[in-house]
N, C-alpha and C. Protein backbone atom coordinates (compact mmCIF):
# COMPACT_ATOMS: atom_id res chain seq x y z
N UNK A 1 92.63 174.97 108.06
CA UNK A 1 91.42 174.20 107.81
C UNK A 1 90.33 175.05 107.15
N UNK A 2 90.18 175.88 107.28
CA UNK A 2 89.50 177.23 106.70
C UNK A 2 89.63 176.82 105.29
N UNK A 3 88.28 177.27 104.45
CA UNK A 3 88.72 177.35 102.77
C UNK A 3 87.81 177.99 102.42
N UNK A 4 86.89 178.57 103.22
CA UNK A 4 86.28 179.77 102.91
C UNK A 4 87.02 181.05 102.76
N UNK A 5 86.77 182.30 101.72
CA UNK A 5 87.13 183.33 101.66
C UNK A 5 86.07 184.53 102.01
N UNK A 6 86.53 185.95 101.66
CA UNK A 6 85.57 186.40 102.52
C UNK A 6 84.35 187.17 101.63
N UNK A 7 84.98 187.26 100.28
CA UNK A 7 84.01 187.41 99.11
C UNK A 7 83.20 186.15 99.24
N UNK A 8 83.69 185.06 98.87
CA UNK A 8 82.60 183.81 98.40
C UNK A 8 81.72 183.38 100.26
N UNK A 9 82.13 183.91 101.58
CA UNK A 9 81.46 184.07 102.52
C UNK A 9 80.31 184.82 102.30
N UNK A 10 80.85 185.98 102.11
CA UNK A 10 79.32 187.12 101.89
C UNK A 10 78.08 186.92 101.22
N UNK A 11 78.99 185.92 99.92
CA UNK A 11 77.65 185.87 98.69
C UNK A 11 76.99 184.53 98.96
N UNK A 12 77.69 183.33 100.45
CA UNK A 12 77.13 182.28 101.24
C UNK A 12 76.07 183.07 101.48
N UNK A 13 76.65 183.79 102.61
CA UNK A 13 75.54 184.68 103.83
C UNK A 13 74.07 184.79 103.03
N UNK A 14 74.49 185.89 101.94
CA UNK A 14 73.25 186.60 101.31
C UNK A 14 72.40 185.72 100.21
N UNK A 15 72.95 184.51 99.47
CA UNK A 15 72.36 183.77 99.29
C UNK A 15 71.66 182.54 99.78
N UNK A 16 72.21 182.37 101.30
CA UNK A 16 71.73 181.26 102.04
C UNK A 16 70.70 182.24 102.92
N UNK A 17 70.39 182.90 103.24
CA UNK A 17 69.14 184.46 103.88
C UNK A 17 68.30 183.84 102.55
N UNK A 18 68.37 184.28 101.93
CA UNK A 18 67.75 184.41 100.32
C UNK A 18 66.74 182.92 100.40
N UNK A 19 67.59 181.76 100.16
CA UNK A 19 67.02 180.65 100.19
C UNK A 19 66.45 179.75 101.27
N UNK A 20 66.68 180.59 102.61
CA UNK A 20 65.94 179.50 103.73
C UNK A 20 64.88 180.82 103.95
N UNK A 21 64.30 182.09 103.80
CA UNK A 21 63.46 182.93 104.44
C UNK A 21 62.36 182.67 103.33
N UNK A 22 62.90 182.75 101.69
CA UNK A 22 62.20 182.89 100.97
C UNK A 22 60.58 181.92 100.64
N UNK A 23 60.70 180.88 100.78
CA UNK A 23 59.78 179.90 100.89
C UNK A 23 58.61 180.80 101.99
N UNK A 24 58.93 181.02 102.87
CA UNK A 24 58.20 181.52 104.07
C UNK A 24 57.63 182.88 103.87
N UNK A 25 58.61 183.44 103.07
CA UNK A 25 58.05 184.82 102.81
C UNK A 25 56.62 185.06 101.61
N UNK A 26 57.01 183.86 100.53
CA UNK A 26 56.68 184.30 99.59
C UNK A 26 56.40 182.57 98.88
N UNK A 27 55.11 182.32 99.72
CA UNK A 27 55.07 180.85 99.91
C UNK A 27 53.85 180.46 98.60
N UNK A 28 53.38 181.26 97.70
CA UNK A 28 52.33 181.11 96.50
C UNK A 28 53.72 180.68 95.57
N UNK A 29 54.71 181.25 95.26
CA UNK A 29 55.64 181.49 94.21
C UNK A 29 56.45 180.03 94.28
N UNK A 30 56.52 179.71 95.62
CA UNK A 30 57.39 177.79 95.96
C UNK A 30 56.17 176.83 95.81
N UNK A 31 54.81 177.56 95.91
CA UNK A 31 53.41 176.35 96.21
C UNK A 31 53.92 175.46 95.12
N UNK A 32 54.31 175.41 93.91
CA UNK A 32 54.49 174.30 92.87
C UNK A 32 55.68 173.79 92.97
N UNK A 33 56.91 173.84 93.56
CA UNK A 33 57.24 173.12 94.11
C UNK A 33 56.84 171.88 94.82
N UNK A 34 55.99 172.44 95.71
CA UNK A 34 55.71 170.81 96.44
C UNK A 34 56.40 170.53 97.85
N UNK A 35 56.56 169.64 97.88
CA UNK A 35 57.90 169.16 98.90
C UNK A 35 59.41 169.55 98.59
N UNK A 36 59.35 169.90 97.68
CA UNK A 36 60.86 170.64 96.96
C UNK A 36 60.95 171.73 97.54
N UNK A 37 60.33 172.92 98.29
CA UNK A 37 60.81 173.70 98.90
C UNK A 37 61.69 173.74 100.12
N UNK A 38 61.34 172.25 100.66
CA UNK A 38 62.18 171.96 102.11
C UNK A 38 63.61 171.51 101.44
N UNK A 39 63.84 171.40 100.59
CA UNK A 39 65.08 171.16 99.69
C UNK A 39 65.82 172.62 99.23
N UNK A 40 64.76 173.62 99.16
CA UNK A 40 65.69 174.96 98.85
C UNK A 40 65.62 175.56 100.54
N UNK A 41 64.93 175.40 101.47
CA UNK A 41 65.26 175.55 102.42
C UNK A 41 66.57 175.28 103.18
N UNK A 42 66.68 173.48 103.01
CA UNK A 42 67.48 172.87 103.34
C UNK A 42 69.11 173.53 102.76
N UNK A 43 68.69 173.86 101.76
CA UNK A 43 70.00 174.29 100.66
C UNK A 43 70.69 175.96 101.43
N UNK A 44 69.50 176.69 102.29
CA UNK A 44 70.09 178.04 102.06
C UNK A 44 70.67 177.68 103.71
N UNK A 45 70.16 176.57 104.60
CA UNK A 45 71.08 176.44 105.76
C UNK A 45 72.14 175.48 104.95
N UNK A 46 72.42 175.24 104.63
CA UNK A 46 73.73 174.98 104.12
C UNK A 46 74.78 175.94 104.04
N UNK A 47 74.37 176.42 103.02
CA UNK A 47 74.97 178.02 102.49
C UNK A 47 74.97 178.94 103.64
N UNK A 48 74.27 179.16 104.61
CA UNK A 48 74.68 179.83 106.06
C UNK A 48 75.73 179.06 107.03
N UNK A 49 75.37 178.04 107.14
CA UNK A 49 76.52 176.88 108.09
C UNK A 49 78.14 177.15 107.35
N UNK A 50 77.83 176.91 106.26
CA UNK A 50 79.14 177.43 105.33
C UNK A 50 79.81 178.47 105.86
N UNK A 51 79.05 179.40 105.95
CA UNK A 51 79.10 180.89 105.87
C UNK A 51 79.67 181.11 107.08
N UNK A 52 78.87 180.40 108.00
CA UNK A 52 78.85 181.00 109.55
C UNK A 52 80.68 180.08 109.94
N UNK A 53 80.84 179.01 109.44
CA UNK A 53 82.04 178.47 109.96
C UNK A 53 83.50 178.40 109.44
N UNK A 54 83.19 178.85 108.12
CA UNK A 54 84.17 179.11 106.60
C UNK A 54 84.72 177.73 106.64
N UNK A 55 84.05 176.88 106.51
CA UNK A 55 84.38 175.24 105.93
C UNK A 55 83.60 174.65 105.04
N UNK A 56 83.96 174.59 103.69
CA UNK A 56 82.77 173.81 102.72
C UNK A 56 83.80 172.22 102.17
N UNK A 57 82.84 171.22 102.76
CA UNK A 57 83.43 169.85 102.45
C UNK A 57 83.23 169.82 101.18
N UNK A 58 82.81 170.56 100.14
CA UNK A 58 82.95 170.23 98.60
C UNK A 58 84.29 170.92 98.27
N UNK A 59 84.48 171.89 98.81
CA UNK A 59 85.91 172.28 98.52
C UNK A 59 87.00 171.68 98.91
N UNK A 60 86.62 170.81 100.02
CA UNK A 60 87.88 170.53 100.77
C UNK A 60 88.05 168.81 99.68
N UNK A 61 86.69 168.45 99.07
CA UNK A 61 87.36 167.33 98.25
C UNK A 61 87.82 167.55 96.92
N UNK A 62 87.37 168.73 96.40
CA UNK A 62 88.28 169.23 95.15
C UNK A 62 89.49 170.07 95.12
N UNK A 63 89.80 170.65 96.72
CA UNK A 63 91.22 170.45 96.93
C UNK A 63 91.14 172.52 96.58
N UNK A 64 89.84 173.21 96.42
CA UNK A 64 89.35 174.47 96.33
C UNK A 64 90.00 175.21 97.59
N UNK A 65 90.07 176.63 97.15
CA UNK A 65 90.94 177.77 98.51
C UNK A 65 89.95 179.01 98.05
N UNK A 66 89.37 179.34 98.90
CA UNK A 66 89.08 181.14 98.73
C UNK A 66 89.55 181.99 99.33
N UNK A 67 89.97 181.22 100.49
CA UNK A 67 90.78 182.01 101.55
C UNK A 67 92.37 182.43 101.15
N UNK A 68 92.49 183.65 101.50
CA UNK A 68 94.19 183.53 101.36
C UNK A 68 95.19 183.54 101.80
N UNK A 69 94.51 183.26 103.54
CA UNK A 69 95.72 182.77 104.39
C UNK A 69 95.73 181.47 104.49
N UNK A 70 96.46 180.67 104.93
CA UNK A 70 96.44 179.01 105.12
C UNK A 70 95.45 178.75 106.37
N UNK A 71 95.79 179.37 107.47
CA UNK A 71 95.80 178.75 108.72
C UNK A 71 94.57 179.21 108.79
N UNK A 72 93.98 181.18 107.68
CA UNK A 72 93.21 181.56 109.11
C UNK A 72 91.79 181.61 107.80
């Protein structure tokens, strides 16, 4: 069930850090955004949930593998 791998995990991890802290950190640079920042927020827990469980339902409907064991 797994279709995460452990390269495209890492670059989840460090780009989903990236996109849920950043707003907060560095909140003049998202101000024009708007309400669109809770959308790149929203986006970098994605990319961590991903990360944290190695299951991405976009892969699993295009039929995608990063992993290269089956099971694990």
């Amino acid at each position: 069930m797994v279709n995460v791998g452990s390269f495209d995990r890492i670059l989840r991890f460090i780009l989903g850090v990236v996109l849920f802290v950043a707003p907060f950190i560095a909140p003049v640079t998202f101000a024009p955004l708007g309400e669109w920042r809770y959308a790149v927020i929203a986006a970098g827990a994605v990319l961590l949930a991903t990360a944290a469980f190695r299951i991405c339902p976009a892969y699993m409907l295009f039929g995608i593998r990063t992993c290269s064991r089956p099971g694990a």
